[in-house]
N, C-alpha and C. Protein backbone atom coordinates (compact mmCIF):
# COMPACT_ATOMS: atom_id res chain seq x y z
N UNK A 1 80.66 89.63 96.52
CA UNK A 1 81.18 90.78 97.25
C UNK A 1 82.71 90.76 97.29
N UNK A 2 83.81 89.53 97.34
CA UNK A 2 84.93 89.43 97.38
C UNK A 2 85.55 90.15 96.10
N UNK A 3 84.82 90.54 94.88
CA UNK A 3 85.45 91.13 93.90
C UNK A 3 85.36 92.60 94.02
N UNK A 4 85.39 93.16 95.22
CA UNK A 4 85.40 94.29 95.94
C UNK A 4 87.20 94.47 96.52
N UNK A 5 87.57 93.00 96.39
CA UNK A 5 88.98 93.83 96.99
C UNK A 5 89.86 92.83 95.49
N UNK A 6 91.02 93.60 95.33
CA UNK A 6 91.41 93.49 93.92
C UNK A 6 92.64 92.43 94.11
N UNK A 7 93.46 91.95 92.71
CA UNK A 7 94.59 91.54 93.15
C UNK A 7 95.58 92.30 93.46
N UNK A 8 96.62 91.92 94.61
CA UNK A 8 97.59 92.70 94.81
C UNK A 8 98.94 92.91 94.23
N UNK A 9 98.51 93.90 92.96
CA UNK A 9 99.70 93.99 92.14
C UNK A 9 100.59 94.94 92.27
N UNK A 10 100.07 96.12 92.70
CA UNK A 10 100.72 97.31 92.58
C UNK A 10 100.55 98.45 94.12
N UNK A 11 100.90 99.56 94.23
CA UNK A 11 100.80 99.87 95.35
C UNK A 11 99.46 100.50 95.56
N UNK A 12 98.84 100.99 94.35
CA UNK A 12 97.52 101.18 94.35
C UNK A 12 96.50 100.16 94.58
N UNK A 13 96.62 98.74 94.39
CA UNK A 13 95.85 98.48 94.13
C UNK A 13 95.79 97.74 96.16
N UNK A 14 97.15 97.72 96.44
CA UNK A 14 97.37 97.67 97.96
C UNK A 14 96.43 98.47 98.59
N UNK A 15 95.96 100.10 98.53
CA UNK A 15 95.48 100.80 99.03
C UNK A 15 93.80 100.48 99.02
N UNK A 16 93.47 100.02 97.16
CA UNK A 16 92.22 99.17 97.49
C UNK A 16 91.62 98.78 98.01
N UNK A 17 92.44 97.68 97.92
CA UNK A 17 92.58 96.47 99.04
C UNK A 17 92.16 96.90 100.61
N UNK A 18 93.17 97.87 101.33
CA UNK A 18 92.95 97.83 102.38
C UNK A 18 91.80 98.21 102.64
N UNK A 19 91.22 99.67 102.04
CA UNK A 19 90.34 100.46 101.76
C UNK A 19 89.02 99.43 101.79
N UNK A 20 88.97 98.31 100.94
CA UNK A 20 87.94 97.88 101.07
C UNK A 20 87.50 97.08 102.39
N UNK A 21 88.96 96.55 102.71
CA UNK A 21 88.87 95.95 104.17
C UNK A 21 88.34 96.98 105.35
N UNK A 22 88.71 97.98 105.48
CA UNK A 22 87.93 98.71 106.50
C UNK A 22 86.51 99.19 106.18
N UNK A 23 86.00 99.27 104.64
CA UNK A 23 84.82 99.25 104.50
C UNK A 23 84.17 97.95 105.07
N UNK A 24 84.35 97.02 104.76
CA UNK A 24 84.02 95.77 104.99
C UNK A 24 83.68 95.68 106.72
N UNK A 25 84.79 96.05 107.42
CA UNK A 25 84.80 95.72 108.98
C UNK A 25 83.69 96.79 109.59
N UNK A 26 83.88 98.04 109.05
CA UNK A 26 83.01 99.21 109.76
C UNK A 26 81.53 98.56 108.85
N UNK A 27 80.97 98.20 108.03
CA UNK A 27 79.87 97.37 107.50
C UNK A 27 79.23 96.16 108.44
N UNK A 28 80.24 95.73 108.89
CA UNK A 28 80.05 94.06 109.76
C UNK A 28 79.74 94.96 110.90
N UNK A 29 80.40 95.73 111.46
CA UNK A 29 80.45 96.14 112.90
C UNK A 29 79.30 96.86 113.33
N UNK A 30 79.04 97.83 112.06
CA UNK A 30 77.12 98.75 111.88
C UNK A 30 76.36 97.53 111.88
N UNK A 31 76.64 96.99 111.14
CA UNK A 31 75.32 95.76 110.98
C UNK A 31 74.99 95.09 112.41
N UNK A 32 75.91 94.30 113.03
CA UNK A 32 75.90 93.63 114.10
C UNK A 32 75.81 95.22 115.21
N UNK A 33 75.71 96.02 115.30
CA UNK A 33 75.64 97.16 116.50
C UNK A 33 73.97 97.46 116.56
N UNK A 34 73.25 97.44 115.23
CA UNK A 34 71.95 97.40 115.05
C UNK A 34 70.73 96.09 115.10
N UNK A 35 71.64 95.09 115.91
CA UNK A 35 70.59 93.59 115.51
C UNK A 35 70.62 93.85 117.38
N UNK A 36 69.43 93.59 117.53
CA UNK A 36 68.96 93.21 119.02
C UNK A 36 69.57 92.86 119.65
N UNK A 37 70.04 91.36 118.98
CA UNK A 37 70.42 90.64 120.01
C UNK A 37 72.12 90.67 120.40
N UNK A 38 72.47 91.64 120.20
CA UNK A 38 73.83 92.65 119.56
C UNK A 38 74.19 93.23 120.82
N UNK A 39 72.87 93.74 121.54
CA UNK A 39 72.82 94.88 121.91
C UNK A 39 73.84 94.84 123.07
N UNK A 40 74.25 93.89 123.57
CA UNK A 40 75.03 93.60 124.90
C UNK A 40 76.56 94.17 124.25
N UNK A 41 77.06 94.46 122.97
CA UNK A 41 78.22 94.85 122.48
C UNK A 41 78.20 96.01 121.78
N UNK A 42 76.80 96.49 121.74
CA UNK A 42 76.69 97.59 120.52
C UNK A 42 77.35 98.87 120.95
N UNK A 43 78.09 99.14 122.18
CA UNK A 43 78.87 100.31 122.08
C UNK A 43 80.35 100.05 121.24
N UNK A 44 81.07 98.55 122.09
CA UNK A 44 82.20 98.71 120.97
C UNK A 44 82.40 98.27 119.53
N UNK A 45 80.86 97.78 119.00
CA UNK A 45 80.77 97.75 117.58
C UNK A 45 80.85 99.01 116.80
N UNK A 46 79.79 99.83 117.90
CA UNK A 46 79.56 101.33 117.10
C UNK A 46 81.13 101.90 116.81
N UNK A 47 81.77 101.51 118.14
CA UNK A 47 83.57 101.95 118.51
C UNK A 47 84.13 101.84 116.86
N UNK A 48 84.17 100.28 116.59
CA UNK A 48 84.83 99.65 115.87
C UNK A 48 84.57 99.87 114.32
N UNK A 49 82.92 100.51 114.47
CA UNK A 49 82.53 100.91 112.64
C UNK A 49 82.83 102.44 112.68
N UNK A 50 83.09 103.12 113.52
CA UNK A 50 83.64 104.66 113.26
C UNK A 50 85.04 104.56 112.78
N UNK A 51 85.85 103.53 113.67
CA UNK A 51 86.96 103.89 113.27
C UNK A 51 87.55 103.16 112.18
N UNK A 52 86.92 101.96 111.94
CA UNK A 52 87.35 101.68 110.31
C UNK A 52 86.84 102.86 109.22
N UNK A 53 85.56 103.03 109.37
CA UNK A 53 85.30 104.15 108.43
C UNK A 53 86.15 105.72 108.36
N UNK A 54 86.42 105.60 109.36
CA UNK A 54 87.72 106.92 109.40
C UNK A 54 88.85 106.04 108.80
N UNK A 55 89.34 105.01 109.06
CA UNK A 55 90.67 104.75 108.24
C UNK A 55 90.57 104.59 106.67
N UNK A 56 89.12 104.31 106.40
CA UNK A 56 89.08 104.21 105.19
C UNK A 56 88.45 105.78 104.35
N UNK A 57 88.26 106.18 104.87
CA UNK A 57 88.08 107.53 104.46
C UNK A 57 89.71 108.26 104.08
N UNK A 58 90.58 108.11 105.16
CA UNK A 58 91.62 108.50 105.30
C UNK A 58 92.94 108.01 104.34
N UNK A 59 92.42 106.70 103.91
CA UNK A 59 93.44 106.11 102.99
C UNK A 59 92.76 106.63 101.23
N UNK A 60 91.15 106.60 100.96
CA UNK A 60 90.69 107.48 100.29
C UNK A 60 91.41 108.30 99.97
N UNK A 61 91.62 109.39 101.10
CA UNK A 61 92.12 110.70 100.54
C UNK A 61 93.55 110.70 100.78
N UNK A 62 94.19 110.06 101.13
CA UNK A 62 96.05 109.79 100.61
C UNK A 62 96.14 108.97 99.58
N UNK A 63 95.48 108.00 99.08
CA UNK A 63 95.15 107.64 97.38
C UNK A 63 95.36 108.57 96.31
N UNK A 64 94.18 109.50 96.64
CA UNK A 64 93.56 110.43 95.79
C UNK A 64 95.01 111.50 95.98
N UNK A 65 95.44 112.29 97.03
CA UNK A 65 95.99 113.38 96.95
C UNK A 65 97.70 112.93 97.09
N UNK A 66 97.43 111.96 97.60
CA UNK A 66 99.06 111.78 98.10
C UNK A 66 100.32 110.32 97.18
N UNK A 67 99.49 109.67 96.40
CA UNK A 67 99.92 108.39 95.81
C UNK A 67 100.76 108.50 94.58
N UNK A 68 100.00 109.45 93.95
CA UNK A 68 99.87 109.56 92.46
C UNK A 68 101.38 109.11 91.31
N UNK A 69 102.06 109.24 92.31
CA UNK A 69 103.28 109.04 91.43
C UNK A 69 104.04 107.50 91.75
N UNK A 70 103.14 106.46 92.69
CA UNK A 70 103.40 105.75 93.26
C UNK A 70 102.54 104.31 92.86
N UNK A 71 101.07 104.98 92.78
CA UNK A 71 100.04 104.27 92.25
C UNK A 71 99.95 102.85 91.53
N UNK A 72 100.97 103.25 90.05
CA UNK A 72 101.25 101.89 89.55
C UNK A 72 102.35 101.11 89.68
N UNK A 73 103.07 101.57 90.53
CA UNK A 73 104.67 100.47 90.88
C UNK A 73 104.51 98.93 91.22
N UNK A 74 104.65 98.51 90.42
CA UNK A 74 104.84 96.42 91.00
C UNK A 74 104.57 96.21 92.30
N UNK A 75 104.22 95.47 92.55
CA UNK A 75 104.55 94.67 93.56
C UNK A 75 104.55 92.91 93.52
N UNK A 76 105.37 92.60 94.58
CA UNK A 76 105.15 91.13 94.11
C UNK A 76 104.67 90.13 95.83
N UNK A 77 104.37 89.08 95.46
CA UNK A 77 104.74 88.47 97.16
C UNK A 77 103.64 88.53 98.12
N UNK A 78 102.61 89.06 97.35
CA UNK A 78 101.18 89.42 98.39
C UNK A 78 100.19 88.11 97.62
N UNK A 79 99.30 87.79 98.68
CA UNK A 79 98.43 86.68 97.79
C UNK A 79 97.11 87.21 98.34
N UNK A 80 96.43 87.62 97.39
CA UNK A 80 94.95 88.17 97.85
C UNK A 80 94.04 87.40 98.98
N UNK A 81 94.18 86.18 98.53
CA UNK A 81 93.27 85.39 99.09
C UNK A 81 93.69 84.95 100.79
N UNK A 82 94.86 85.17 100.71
CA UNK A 82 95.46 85.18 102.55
C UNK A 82 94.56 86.73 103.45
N UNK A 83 93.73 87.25 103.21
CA UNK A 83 93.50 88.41 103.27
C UNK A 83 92.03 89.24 103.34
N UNK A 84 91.45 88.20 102.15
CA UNK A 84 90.08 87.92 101.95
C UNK A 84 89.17 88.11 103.64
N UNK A 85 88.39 88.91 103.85
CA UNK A 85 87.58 88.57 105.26
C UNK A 85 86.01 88.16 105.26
N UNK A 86 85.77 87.54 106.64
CA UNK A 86 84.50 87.63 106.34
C UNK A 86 83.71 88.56 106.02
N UNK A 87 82.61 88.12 105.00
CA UNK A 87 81.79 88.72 104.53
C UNK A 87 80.16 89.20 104.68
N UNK A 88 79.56 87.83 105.50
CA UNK A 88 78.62 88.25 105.80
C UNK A 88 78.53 87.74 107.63
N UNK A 89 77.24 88.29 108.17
CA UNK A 89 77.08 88.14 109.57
C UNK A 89 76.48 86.83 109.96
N UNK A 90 77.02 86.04 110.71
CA UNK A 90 75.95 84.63 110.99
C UNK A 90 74.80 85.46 111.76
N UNK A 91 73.65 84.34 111.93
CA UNK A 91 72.54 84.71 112.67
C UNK A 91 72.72 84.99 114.16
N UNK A 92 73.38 83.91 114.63
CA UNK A 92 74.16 84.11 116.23
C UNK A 92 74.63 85.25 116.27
N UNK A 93 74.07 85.68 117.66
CA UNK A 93 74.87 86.94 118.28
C UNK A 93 75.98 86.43 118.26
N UNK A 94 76.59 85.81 119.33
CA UNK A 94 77.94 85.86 119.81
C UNK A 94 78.91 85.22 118.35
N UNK A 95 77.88 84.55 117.47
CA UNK A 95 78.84 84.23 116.26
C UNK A 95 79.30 85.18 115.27
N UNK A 96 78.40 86.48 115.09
CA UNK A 96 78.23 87.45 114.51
C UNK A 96 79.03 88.51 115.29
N UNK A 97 79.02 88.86 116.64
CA UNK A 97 80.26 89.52 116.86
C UNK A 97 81.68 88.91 116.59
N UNK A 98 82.03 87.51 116.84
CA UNK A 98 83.15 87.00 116.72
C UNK A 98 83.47 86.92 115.19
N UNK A 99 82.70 87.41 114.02
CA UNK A 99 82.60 87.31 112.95
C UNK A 99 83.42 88.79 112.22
N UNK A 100 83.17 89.86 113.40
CA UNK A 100 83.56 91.62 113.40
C UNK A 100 84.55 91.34 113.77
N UNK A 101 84.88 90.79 114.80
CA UNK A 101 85.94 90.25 115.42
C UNK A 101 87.64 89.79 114.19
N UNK A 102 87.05 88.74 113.82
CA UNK A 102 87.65 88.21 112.79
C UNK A 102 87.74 89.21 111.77
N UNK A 103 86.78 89.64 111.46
CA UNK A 103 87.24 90.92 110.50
C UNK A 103 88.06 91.99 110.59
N UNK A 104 87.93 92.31 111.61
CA UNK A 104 89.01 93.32 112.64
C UNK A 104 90.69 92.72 112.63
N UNK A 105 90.98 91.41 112.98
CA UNK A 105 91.77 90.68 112.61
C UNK A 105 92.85 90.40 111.00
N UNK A 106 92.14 90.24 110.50
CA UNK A 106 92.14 90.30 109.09
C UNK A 106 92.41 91.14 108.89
N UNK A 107 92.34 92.85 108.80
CA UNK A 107 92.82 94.13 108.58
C UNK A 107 94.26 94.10 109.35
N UNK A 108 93.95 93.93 110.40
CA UNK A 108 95.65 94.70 111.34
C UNK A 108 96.45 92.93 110.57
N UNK A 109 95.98 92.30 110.25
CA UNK A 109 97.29 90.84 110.11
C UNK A 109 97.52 91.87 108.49
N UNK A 110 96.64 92.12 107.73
CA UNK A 110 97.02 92.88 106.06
C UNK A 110 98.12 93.91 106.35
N UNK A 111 97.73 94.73 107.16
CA UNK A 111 98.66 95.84 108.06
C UNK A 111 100.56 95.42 108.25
């Protein structure tokens, strides 16, 4: 699943990147909002997978409409792997929210 977010070469591929990170967090945050034993957090998971999925919707469409002349410019100084988030949910509740948690983290530190 980590070959979902790219290296960070260019400014497009930055947008990727982030793009996939809020897919990733609003993914963790649905997942863990729907497990039972969840349920004691499942309003601000639900919170937390709307609004990554709106940021990533939103960087989507400034990619697509707004980049274009920007897209392939260099970049240097970024290391993918500082960046990388978790990927899947432990079985533990409270490990599995702190897991959204961390993922949530990981986006605003890329930010």
């Amino acid at each position: 699943m980590s070959e979902q977010f790219p290296e960070l070469t260019s400014f497009g591929t930055i947008f990727l990147f982030a793009q996939a990170l809020e897919d990733n967090t609003a993914a963790l945050a649905e997942a863990a909002a729907l497990r039972p034993d969840c349920g004691a957090w499942s309003g601000p998971l639900k919170k937390s997978a709307k609004k990554h999925g709106k940021r990533s919707r939103e960087l989507q469409r400034l990619r697509r409409e707004r980049l274009n002349e920007v897209v392939l410019q260099p970049i240097s100084g970024m290391a993918r792997d500082e960046y990388l988030p978790p990927l899947e949910l432990p079985e533990n509740a409270v490990e599995a929210v702190a897991t959204v948690a961390d993922a949530d983290e990981v986006t605003a530190r890329f930010y």
